[in-house]
N, C-alpha and C. Protein backbone atom coordinates (compact mmCIF):
# COMPACT_ATOMS: atom_id res chain seq x y z
N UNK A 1 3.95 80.32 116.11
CA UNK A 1 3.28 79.78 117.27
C UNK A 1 2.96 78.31 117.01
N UNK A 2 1.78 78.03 117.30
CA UNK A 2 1.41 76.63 116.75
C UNK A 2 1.76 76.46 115.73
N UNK A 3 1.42 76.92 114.72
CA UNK A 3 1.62 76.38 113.32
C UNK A 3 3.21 76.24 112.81
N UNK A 4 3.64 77.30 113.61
CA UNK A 4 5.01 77.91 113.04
C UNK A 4 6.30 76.34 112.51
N UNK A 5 6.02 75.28 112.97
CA UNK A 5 6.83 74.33 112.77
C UNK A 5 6.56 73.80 111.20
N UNK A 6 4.90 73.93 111.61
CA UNK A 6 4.19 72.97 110.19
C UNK A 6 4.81 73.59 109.01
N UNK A 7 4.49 74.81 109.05
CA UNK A 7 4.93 75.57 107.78
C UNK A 7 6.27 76.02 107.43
N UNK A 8 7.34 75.68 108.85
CA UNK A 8 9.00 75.43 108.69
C UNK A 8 9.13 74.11 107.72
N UNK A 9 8.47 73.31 108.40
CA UNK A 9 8.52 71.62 107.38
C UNK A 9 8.15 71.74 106.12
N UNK A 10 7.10 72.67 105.88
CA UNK A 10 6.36 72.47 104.60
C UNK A 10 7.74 73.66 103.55
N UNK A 11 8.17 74.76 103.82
CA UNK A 11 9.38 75.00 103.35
C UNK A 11 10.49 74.32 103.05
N UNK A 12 10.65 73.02 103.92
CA UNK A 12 11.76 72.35 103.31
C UNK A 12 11.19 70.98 102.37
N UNK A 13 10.13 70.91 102.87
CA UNK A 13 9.50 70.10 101.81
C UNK A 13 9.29 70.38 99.85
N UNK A 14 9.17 72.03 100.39
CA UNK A 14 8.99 72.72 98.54
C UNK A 14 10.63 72.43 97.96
N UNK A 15 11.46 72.54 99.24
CA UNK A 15 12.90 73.15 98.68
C UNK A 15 13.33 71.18 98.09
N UNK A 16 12.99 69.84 98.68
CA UNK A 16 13.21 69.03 98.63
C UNK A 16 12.63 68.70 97.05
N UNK A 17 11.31 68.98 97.00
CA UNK A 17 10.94 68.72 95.91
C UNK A 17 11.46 69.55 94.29
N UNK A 18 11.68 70.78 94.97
CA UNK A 18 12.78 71.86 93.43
C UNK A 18 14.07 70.84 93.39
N UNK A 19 14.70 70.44 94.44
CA UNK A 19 16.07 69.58 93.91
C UNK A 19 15.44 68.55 93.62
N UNK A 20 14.42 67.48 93.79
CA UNK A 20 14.20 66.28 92.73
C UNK A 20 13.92 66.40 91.51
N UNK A 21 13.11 67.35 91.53
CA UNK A 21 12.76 68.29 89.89
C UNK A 21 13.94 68.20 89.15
N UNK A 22 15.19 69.04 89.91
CA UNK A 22 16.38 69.28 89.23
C UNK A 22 17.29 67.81 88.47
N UNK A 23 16.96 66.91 90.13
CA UNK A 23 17.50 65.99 89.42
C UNK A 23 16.95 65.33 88.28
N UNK A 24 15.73 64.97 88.47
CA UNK A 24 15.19 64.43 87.31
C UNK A 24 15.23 65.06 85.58
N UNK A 25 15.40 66.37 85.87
CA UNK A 25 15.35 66.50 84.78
C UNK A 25 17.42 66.57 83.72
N UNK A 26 17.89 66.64 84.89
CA UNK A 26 19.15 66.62 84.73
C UNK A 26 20.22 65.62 84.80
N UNK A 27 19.62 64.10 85.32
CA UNK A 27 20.94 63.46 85.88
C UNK A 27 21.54 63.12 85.12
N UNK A 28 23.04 62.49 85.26
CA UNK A 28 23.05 62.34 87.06
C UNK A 28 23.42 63.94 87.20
N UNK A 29 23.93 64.52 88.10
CA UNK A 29 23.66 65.60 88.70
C UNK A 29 25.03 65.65 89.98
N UNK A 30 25.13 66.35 90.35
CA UNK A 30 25.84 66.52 91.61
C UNK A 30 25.84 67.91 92.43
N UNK A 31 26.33 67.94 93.55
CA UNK A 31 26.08 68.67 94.21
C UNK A 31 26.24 70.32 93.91
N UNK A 32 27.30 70.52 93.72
CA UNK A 32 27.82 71.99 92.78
C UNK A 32 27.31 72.27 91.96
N UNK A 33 27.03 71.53 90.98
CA UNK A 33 25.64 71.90 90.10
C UNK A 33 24.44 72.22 90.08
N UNK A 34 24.25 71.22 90.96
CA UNK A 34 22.42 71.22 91.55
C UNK A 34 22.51 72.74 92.06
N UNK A 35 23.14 73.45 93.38
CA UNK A 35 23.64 74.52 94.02
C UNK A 35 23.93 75.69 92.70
N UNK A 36 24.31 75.41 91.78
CA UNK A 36 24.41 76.35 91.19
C UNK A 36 23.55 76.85 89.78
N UNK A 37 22.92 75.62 89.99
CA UNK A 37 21.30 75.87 88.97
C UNK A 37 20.41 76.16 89.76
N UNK A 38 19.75 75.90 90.59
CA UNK A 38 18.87 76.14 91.72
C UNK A 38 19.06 77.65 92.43
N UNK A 39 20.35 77.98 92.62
CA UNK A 39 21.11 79.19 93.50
C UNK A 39 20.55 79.00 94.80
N UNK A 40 21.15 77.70 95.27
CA UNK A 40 20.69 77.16 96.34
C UNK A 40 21.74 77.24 97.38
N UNK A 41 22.26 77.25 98.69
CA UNK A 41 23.26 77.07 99.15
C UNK A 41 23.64 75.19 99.02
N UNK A 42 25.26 74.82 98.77
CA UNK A 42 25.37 73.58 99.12
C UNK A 42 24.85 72.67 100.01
N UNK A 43 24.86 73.13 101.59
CA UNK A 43 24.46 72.60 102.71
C UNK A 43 22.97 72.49 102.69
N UNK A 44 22.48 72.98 101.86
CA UNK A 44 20.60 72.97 102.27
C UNK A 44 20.91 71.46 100.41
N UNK A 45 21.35 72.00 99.62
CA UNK A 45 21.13 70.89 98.48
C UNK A 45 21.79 69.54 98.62
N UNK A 46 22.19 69.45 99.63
CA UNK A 46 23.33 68.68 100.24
C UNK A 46 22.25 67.81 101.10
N UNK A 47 21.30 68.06 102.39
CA UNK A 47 20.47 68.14 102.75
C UNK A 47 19.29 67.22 102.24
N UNK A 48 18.85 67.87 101.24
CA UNK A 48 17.63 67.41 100.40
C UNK A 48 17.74 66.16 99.74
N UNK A 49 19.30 66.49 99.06
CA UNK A 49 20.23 64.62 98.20
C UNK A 49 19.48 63.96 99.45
N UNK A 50 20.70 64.26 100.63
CA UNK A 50 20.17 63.05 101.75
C UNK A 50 19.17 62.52 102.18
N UNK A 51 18.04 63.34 102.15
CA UNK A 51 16.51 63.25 102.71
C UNK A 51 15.86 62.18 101.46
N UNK A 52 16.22 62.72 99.87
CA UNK A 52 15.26 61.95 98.70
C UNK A 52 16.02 60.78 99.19
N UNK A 53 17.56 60.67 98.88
CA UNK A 53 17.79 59.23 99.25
C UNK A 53 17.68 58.21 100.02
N UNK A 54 17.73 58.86 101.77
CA UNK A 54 16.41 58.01 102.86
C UNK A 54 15.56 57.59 102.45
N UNK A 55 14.81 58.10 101.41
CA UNK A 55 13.19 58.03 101.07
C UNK A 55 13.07 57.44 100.42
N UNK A 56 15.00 56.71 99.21
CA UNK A 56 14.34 55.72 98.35
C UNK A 56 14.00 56.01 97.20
N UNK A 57 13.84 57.30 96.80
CA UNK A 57 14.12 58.36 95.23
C UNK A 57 15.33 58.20 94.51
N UNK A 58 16.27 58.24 95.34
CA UNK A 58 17.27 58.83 94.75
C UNK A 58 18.69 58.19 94.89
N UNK A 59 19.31 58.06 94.37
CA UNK A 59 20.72 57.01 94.52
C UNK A 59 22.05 58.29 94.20
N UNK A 60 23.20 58.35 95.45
CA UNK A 60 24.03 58.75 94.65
C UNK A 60 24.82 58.12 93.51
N UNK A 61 25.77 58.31 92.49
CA UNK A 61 26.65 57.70 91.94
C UNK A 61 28.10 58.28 91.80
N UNK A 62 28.58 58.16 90.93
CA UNK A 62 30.43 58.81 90.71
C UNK A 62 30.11 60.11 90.45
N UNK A 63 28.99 59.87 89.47
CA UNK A 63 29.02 61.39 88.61
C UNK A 63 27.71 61.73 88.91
N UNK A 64 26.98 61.57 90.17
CA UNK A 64 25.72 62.43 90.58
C UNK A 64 25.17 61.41 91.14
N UNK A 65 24.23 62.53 91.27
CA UNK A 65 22.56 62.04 91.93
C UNK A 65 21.48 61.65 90.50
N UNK A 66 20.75 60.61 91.00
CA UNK A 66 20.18 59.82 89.84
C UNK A 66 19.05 59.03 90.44
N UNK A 67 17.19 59.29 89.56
CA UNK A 67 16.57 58.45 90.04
C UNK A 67 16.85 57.01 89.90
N UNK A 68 16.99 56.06 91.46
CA UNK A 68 17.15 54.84 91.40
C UNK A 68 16.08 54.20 91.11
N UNK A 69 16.30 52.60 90.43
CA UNK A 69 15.43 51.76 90.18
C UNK A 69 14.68 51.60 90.77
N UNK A 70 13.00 51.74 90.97
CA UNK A 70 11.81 51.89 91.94
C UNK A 70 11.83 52.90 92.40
N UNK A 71 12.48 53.84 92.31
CA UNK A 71 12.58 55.32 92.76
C UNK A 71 10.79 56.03 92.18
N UNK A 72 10.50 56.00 90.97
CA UNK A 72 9.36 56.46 90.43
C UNK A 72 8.40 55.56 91.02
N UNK A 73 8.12 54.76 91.28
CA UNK A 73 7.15 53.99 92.59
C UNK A 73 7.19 55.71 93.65
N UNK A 74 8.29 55.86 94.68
CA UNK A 74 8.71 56.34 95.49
C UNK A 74 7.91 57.75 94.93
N UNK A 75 7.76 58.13 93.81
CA UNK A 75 7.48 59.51 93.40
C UNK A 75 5.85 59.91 93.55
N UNK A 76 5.48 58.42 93.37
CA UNK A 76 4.13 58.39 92.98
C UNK A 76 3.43 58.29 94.52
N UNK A 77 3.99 57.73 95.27
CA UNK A 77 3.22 58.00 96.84
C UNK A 77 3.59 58.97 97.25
N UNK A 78 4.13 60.18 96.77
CA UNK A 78 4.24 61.00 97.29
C UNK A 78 2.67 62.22 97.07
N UNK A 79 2.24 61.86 95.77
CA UNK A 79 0.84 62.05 95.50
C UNK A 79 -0.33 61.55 96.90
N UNK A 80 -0.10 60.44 96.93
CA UNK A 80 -1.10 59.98 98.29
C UNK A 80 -1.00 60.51 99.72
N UNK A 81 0.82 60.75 99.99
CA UNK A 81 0.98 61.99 101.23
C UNK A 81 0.38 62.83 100.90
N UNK A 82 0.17 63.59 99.79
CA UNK A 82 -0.32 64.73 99.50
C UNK A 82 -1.19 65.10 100.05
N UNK A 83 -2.06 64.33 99.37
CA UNK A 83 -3.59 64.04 100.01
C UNK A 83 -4.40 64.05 101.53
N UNK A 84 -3.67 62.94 101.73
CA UNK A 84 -3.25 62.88 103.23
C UNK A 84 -3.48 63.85 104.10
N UNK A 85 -2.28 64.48 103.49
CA UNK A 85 -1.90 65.77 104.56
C UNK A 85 -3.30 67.30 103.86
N UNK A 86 -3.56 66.96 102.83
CA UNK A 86 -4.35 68.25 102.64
C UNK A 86 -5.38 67.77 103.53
N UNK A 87 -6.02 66.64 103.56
CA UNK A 87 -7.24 66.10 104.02
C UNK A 87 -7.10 66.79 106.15
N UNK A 88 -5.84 66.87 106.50
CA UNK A 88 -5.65 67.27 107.50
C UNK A 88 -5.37 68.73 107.82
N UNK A 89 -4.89 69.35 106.25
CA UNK A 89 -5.05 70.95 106.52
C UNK A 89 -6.33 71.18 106.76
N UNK A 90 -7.47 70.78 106.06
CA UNK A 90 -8.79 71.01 105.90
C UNK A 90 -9.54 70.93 107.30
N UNK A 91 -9.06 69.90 107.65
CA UNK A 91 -9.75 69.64 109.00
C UNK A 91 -9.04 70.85 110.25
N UNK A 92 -7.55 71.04 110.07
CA UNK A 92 -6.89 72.11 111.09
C UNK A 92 -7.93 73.49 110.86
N UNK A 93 -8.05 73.72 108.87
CA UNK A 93 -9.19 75.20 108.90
C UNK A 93 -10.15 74.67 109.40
N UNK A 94 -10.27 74.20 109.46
CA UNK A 94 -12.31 73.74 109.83
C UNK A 94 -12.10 74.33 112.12
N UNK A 95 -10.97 73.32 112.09
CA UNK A 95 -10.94 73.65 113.60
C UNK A 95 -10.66 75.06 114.20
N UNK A 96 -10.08 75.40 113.60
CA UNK A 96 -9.30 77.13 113.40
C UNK A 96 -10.48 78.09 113.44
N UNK A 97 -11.32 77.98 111.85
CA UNK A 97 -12.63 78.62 111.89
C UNK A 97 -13.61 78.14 113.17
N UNK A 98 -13.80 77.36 113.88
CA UNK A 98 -14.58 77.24 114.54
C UNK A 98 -14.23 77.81 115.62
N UNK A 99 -12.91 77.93 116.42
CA UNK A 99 -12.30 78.40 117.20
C UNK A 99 -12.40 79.83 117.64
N UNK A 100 -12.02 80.04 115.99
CA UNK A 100 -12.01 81.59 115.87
C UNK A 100 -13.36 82.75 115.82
N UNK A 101 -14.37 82.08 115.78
CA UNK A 101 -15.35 82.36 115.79
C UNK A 101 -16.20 83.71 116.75
């Protein structure tokens, strides 16, 4: 219902962050791999490459995916979205409980 989107986003958000994990701890990395350490489908790890790299994480190369230079800047505001957004779950329970009342 209402929520039902938030918590579609917040699923691809966990799945975005298991493939940066992967990469980081692996690069460079590539797609078949990532997919087959993860047991992820291609098209969703395929997906996620594209999204970190919009975002400025992540660079492809020949032989993978690899955090780019200022990329760990990029890692570290992701801590402050965090926040952010909890500071706004809190307030959705607060509205919810009052609602629900």
């Amino acid at each position: 219902m209402v929520l039902r989107k938030l918590l579609s986003e917040a699923e691809i958000v966990v799945r975005h962050l298991i493939v940066l994990e992967a990469v980081m701890k692996n690069q460079p990395i590539g797609i078949f791999k990532l997919s087959e350490l993860l047991n992820m489908p291609k098209h969703k790890v395929r997906y996620s490459l594209r999204t970190l790299e919009h975002a400025g994480i992540i660079e492809p190369t020949p032989h993978g995916a690899v955090i780019r230079e200022g990329g760990e800047e990029q890692i570290k505001k992701l801590k402050d979205d965090y926040k952010s957004l909890m500071d706004y779950m809190k307030k959705i329970g607060e509205m919810i409980e009052k609602i629900t009342e």
